[in-house]
PDB file of N, CA and C in Angstrom:
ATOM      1  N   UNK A   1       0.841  -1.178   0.000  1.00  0.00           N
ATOM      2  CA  UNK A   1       0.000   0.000   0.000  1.00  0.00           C
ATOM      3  C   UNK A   1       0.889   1.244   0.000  1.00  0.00           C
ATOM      4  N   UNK A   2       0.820   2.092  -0.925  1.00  0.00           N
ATOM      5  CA  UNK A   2       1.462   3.282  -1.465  1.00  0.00           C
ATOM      6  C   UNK A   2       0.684   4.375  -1.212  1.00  0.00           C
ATOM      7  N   UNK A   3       1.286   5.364  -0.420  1.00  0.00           N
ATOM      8  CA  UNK A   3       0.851   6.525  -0.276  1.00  0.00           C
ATOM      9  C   UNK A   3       0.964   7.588  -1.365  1.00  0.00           C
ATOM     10  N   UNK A   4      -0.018   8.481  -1.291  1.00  0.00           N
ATOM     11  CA  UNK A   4       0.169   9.196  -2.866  1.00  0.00           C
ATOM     12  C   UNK A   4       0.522  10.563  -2.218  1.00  0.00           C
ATOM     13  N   UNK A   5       1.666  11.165  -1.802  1.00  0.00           N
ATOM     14  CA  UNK A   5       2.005  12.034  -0.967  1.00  0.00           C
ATOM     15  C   UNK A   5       1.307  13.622  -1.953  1.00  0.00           C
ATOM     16  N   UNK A   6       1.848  13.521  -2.946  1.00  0.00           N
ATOM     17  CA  UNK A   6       1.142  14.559  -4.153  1.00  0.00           C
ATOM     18  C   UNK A   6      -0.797  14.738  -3.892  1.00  0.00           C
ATOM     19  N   UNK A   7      -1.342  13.932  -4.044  1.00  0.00           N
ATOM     20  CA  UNK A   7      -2.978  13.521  -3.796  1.00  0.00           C
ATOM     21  C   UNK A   7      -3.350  13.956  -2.768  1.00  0.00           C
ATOM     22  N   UNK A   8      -2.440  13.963  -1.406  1.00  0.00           N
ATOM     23  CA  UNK A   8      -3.053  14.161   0.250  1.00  0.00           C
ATOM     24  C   UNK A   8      -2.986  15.537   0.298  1.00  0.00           C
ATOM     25  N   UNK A   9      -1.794  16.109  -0.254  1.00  0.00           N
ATOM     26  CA  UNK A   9      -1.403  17.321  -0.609  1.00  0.00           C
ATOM     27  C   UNK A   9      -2.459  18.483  -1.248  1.00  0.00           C
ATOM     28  N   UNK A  10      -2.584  18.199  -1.940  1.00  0.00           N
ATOM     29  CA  UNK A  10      -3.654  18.147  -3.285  1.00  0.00           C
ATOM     30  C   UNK A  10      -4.922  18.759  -2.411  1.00  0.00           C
ATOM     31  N   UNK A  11      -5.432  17.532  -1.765  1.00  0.00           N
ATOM     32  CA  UNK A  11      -6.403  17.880  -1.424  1.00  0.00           C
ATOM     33  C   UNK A  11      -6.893  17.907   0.268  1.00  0.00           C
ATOM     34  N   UNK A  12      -5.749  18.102   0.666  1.00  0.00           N
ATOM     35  CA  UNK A  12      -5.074  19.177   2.261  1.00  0.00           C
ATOM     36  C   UNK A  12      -5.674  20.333   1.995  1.00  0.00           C
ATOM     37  N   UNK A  13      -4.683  20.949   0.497  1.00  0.00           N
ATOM     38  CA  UNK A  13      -4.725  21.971   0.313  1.00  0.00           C
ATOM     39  C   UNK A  13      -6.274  22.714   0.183  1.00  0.00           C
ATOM     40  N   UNK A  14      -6.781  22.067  -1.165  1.00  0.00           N
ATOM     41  CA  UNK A  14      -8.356  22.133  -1.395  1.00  0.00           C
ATOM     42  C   UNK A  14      -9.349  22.288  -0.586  1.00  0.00           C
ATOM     43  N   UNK A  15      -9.028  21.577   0.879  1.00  0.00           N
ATOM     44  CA  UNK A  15     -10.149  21.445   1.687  1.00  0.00           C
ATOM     45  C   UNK A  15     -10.203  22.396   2.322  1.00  0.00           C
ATOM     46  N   UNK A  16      -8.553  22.926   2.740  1.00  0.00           N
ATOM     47  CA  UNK A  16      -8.692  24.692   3.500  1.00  0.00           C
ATOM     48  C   UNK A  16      -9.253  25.496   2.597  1.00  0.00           C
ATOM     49  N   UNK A  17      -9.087  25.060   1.331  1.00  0.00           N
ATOM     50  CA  UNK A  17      -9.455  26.752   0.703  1.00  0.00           C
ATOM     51  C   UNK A  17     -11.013  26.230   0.531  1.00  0.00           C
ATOM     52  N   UNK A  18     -11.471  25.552   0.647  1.00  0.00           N
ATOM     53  CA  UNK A  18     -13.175  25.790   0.815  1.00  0.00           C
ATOM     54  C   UNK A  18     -13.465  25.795   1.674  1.00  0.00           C
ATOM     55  N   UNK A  19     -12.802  25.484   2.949  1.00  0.00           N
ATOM     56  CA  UNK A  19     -13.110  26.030   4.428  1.00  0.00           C
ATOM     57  C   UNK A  19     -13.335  27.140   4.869  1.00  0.00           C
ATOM     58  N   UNK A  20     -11.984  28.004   4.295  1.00  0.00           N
ATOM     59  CA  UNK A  20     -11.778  29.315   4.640  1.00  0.00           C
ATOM     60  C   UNK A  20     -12.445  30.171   3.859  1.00  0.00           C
ATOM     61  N   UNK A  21     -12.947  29.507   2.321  1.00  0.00           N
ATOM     62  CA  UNK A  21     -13.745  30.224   1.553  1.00  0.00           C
ATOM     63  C   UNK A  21     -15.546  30.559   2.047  1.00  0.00           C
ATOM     64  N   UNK A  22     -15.738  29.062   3.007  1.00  0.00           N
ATOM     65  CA  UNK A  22     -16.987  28.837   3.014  1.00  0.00           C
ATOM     66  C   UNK A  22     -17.243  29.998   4.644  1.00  0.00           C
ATOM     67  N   UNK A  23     -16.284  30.469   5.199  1.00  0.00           N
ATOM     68  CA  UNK A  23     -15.886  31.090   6.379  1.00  0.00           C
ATOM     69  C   UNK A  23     -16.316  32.792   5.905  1.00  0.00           C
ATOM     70  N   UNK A  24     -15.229  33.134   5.036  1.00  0.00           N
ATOM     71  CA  UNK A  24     -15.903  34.452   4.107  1.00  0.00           C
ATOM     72  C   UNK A  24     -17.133  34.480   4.008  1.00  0.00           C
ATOM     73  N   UNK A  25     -17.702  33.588   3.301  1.00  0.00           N
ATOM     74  CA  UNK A  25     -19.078  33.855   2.983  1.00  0.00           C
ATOM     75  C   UNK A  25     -20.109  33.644   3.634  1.00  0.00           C
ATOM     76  N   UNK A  26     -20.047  33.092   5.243  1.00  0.00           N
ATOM     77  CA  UNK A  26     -20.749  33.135   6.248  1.00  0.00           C
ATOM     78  C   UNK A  26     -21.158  34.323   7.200  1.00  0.00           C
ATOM     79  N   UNK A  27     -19.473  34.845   6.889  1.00  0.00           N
ATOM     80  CA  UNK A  27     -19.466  36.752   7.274  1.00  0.00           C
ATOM     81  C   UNK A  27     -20.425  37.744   6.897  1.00  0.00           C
ATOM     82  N   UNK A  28     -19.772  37.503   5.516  1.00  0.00           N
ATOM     83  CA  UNK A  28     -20.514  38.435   4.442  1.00  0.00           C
ATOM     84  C   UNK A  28     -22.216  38.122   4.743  1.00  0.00           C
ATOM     85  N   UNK A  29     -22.574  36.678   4.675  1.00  0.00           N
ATOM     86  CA  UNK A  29     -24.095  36.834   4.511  1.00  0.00           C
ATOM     87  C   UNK A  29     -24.843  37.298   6.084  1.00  0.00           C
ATOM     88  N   UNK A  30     -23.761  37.080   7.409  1.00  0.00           N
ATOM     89  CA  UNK A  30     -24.305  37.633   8.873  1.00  0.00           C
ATOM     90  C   UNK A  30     -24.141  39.481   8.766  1.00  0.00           C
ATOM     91  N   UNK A  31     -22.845  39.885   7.613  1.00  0.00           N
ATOM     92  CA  UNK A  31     -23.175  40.972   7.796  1.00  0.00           C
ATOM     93  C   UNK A  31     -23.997  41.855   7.583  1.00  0.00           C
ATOM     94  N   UNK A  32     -24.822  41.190   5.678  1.00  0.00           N
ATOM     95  CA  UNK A  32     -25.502  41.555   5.179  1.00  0.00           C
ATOM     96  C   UNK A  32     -26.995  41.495   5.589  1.00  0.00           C
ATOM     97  N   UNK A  33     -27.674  39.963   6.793  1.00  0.00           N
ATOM     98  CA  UNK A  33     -28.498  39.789   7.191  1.00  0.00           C
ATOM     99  C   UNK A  33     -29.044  40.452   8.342  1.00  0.00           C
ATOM    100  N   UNK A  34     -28.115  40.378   9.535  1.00  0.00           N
ATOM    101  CA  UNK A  34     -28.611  41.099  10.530  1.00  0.00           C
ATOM    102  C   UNK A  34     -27.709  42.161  11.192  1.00  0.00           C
ATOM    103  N   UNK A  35     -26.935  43.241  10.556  1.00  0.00           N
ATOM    104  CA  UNK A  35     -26.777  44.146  10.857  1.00  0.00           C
ATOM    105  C   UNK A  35     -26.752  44.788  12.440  1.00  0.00           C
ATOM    106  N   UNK A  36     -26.886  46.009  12.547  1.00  0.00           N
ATOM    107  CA  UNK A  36     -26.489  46.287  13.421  1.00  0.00           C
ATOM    108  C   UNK A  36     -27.567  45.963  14.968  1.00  0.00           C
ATOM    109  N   UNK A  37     -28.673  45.225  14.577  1.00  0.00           N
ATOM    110  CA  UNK A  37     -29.421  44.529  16.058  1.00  0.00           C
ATOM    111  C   UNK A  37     -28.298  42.994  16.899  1.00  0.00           C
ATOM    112  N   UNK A  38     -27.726  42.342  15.323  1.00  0.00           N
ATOM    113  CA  UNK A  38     -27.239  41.453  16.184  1.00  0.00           C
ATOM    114  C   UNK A  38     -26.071  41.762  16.675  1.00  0.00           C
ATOM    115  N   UNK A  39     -25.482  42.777  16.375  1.00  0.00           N
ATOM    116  CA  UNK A  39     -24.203  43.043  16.986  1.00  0.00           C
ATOM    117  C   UNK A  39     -24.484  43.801  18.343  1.00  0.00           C
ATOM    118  N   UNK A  40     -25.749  44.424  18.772  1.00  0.00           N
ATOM    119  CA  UNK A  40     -25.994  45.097  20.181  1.00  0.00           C
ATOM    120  C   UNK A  40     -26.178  43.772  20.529  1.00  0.00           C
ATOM    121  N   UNK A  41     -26.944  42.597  20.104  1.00  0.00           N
ATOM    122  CA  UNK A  41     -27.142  41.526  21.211  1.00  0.00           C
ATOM    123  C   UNK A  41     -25.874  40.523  21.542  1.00  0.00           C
ATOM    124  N   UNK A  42     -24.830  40.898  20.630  1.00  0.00           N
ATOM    125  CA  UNK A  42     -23.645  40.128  21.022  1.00  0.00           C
ATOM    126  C   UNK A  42     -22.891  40.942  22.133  1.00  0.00           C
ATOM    127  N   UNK A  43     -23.010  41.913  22.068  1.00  0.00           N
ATOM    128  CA  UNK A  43     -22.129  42.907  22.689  1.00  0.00           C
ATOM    129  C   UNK A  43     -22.706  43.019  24.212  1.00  0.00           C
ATOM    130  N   UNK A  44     -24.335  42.889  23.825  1.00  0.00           N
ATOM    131  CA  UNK A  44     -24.525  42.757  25.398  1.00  0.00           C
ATOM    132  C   UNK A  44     -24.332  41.260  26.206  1.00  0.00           C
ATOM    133  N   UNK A  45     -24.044  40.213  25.506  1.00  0.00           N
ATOM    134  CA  UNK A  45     -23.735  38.998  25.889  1.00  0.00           C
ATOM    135  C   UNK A  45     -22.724  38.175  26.165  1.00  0.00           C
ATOM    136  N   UNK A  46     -21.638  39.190  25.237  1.00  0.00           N
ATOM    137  CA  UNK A  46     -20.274  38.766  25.088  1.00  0.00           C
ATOM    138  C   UNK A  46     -19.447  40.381  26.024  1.00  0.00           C
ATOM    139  N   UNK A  47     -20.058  41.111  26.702  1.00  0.00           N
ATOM    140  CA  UNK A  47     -19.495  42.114  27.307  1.00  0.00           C
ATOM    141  C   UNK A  47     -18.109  42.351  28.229  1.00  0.00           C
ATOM    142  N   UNK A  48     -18.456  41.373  29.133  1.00  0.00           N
ATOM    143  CA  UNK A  48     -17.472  40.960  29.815  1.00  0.00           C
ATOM    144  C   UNK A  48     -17.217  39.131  29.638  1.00  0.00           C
ATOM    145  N   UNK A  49     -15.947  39.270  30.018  1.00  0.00           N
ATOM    146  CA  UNK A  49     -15.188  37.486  30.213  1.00  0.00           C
ATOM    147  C   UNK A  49     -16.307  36.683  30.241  1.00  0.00           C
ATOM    148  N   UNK A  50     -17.069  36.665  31.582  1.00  0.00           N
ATOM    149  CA  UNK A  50     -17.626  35.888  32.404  1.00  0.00           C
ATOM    150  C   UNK A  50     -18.924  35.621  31.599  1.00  0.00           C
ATOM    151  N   UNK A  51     -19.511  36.765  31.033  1.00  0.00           N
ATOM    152  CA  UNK A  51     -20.262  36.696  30.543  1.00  0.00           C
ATOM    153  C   UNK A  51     -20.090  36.186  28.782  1.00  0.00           C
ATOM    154  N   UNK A  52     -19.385  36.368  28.322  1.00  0.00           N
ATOM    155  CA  UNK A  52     -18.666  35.507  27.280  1.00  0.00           C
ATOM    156  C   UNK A  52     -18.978  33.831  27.742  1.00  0.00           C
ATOM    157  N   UNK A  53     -17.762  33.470  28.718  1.00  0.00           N
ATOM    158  CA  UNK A  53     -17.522  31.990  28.934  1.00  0.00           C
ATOM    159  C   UNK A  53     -19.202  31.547  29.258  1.00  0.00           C
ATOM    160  N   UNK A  54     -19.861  32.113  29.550  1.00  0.00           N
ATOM    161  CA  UNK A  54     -21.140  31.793  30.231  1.00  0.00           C
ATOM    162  C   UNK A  54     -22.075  31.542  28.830  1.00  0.00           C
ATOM    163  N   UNK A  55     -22.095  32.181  27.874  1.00  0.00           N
ATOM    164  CA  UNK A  55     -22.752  32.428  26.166  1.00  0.00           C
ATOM    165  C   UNK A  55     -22.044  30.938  26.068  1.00  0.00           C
ATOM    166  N   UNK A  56     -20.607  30.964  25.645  1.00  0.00           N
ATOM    167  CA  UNK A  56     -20.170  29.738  25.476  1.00  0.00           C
ATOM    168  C   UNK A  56     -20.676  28.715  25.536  1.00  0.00           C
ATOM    169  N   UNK A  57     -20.600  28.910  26.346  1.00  0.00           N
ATOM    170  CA  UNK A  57     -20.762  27.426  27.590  1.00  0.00           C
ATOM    171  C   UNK A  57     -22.943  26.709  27.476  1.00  0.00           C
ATOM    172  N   UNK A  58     -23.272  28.040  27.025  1.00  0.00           N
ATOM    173  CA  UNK A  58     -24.811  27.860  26.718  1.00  0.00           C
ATOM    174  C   UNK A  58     -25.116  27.329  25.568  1.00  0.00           C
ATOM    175  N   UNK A  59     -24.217  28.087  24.271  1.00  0.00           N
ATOM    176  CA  UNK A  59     -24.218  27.771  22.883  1.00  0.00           C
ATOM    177  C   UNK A  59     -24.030  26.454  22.484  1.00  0.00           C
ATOM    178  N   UNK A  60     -22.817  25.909  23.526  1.00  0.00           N
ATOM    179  CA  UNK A  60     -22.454  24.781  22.658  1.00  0.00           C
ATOM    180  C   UNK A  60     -23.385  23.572  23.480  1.00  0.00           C
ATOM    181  N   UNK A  61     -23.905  23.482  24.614  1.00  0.00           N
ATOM    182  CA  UNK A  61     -25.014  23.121  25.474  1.00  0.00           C
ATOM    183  C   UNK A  61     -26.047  22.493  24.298  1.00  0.00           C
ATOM    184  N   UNK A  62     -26.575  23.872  23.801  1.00  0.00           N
ATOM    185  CA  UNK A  62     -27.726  23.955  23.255  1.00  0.00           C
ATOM    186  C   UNK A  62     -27.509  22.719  21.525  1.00  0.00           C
ATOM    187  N   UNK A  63     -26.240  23.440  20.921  1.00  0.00           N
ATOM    188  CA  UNK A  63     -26.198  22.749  19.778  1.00  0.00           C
ATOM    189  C   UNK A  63     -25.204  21.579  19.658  1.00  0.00           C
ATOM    190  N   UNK A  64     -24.714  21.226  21.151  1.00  0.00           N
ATOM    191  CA  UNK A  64     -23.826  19.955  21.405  1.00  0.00           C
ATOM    192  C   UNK A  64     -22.816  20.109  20.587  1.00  0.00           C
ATOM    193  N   UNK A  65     -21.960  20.974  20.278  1.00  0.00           N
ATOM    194  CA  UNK A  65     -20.698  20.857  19.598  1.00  0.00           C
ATOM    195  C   UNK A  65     -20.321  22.199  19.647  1.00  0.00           C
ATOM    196  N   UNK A  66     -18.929  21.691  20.437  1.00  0.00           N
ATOM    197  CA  UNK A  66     -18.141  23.059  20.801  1.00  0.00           C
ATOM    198  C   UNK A  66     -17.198  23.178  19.658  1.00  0.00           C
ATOM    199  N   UNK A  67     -16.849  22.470  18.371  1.00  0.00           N
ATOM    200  CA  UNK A  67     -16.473  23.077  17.026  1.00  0.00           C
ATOM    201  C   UNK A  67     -17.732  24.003  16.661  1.00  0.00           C
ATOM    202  N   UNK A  68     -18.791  23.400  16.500  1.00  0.00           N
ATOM    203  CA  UNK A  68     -19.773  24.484  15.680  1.00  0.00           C
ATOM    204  C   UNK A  68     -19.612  25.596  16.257  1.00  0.00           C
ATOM    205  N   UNK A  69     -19.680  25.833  17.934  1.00  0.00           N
ATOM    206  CA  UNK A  69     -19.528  27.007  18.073  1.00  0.00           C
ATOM    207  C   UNK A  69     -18.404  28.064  17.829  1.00  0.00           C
ATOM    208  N   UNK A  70     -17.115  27.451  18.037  1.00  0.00           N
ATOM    209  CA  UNK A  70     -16.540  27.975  17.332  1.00  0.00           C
ATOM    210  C   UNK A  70     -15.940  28.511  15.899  1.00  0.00           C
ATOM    211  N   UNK A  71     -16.504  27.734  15.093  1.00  0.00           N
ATOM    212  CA  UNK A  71     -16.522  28.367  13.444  1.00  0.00           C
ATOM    213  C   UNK A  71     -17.458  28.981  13.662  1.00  0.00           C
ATOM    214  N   UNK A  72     -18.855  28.796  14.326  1.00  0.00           N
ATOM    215  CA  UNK A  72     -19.447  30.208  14.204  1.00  0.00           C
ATOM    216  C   UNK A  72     -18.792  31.250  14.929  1.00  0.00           C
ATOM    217  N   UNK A  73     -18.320  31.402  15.933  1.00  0.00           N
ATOM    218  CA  UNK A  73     -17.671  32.719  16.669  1.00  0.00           C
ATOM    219  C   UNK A  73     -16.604  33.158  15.443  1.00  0.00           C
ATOM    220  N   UNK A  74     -15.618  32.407  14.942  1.00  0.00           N
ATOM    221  CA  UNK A  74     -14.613  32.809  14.261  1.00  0.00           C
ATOM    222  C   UNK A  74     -15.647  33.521  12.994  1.00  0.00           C
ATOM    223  N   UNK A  75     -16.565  32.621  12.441  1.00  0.00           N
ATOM    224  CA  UNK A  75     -17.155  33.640  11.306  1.00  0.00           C
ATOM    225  C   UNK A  75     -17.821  35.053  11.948  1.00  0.00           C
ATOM    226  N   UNK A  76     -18.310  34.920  12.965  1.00  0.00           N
ATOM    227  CA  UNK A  76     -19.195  36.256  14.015  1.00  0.00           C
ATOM    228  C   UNK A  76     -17.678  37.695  13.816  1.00  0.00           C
ATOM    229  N   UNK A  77     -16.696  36.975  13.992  1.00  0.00           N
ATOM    230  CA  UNK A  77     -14.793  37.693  14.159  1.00  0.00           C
ATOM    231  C   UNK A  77     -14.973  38.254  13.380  1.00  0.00           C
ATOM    232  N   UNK A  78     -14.949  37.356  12.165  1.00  0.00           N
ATOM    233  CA  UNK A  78     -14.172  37.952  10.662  1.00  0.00           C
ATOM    234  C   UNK A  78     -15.499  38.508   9.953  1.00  0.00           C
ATOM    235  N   UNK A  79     -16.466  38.918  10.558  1.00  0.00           N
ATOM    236  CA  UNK A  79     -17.586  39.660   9.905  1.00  0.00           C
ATOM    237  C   UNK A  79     -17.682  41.230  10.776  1.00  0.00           C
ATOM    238  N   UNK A  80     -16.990  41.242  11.956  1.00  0.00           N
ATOM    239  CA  UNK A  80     -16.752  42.159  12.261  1.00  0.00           C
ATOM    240  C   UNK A  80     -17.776  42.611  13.900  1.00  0.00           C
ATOM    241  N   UNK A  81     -18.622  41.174  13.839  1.00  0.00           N
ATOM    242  CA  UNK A  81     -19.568  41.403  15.062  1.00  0.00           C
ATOM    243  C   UNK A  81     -19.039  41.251  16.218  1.00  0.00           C
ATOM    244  N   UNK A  82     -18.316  40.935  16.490  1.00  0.00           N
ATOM    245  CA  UNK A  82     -17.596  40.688  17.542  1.00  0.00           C
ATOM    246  C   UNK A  82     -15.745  40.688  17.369  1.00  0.00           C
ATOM    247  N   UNK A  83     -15.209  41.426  18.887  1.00  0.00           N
ATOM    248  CA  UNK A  83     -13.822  41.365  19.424  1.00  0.00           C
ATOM    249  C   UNK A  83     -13.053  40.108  19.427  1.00  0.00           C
ATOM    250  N   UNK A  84     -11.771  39.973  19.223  1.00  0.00           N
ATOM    251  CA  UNK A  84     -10.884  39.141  19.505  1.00  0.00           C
ATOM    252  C   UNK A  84     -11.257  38.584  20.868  1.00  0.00           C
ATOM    253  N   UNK A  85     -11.271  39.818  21.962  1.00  0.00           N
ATOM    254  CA  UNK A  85     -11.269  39.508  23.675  1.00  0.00           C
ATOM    255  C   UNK A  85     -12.594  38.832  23.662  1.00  0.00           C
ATOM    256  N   UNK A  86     -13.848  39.127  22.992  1.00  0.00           N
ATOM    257  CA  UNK A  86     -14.737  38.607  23.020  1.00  0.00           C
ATOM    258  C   UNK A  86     -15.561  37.105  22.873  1.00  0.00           C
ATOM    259  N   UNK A  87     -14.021  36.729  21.899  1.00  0.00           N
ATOM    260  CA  UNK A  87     -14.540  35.512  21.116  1.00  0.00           C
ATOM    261  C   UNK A  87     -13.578  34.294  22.112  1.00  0.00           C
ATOM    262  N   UNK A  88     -12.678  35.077  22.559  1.00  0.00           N
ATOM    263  CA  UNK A  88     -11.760  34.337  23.457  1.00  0.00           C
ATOM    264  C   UNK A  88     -12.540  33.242  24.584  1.00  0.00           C
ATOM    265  N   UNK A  89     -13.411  34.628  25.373  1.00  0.00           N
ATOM    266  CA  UNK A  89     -14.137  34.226  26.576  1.00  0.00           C
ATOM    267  C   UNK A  89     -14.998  32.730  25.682  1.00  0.00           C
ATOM    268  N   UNK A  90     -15.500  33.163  24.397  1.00  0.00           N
ATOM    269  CA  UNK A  90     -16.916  32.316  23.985  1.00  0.00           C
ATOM    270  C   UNK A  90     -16.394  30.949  23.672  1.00  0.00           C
ATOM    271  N   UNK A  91     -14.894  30.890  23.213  1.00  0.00           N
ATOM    272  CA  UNK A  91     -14.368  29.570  23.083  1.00  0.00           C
ATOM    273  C   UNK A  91     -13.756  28.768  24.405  1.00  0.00           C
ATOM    274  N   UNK A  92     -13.954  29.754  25.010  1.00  0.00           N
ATOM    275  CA  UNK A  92     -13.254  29.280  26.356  1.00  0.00           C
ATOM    276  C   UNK A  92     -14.686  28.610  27.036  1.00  0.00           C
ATOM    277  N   UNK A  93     -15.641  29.210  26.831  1.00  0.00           N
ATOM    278  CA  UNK A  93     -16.817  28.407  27.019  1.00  0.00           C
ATOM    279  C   UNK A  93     -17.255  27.304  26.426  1.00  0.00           C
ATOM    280  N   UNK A  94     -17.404  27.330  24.947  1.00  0.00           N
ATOM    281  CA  UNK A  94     -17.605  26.192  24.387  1.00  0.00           C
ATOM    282  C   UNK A  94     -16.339  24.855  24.619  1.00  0.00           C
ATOM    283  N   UNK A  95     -15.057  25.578  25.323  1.00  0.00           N
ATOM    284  CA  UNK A  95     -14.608  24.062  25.128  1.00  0.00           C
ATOM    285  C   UNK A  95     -15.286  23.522  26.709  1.00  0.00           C
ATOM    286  N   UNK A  96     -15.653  23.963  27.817  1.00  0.00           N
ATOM    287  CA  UNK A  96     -15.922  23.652  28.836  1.00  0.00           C
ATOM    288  C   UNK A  96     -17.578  23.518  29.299  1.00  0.00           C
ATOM    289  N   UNK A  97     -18.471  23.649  27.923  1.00  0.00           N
ATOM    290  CA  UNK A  97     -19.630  23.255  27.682  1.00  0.00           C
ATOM    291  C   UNK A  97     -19.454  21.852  27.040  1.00  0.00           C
ATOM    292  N   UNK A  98     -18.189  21.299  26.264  1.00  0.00           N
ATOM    293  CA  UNK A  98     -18.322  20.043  25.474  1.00  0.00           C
ATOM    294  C   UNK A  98     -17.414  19.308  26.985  1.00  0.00           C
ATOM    295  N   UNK A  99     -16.861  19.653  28.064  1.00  0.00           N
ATOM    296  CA  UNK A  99     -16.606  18.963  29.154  1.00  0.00           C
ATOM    297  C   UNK A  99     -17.564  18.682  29.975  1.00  0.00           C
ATOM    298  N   UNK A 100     -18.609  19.458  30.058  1.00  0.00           N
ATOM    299  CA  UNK A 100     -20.087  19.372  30.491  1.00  0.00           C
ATOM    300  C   UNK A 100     -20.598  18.177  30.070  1.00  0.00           C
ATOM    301  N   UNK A 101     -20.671  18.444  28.413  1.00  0.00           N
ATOM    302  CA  UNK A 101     -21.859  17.234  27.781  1.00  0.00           C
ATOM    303  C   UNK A 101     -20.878  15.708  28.006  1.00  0.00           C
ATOM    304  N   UNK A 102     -19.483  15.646  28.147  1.00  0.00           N
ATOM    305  CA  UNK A 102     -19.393  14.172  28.269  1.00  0.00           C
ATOM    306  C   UNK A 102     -19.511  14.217  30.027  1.00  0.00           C
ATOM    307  N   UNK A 103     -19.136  14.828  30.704  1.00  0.00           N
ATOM    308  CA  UNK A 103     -19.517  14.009  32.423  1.00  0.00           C
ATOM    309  C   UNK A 103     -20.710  13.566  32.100  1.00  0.00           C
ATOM    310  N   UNK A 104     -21.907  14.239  31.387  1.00  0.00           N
ATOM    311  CA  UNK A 104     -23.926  14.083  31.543  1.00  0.00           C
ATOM    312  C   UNK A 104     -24.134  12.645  30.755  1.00  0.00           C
TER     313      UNK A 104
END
């Protein structure tokens, strides 16, 4: 059994760029959809740390996967709705909401 080092490569490569492509265009369509209401309701939710890790920690609860929540926070980033400091607290939640769902 022969590895096709060229092929893995290939399509390593491919899979980031529709990742990161499919990431853009999640931005673009949160920026274009809900404007400036959802960014007061992030801001009042993601305000402080605590209240960040606490969103977190609810989000990924709710939709059982602390990846989803974070590609959504990172797309929420790069659309401009939310802070670096902000998104910090929310991943810091979601990874300790998916420590939640395996003790339950």
């Amino acid at each position: 059994m022969e590895i096709d080092v060229q092929a893995m490569l290939f399509e390593f490569i491919g899979g980031l760029g529709i990742f990161l492509l499919g990431i853009k265009y999640m931005g673009d369509g949160l920026q274009q959809s809900a404007g400036d209401r959802l960014r007061d309701i992030l801001d009042k939710f993601t305000s402080n740390p605590f209240l960040g890790v606490l969103a977190g920690i609810i989000v990924t609860v709710l939709i059982q996967s602390s990846s989803g929540t974070t590609v959504l926070t990172v797309g929420l980033v790069n659309a401009g709705f939310m802070t670096l400091r902000q998104a910090i607290g929310v991943i810091m939640g979601a990874n300790i909401g998916t420590t939640i769902l395996r003790l339950l």
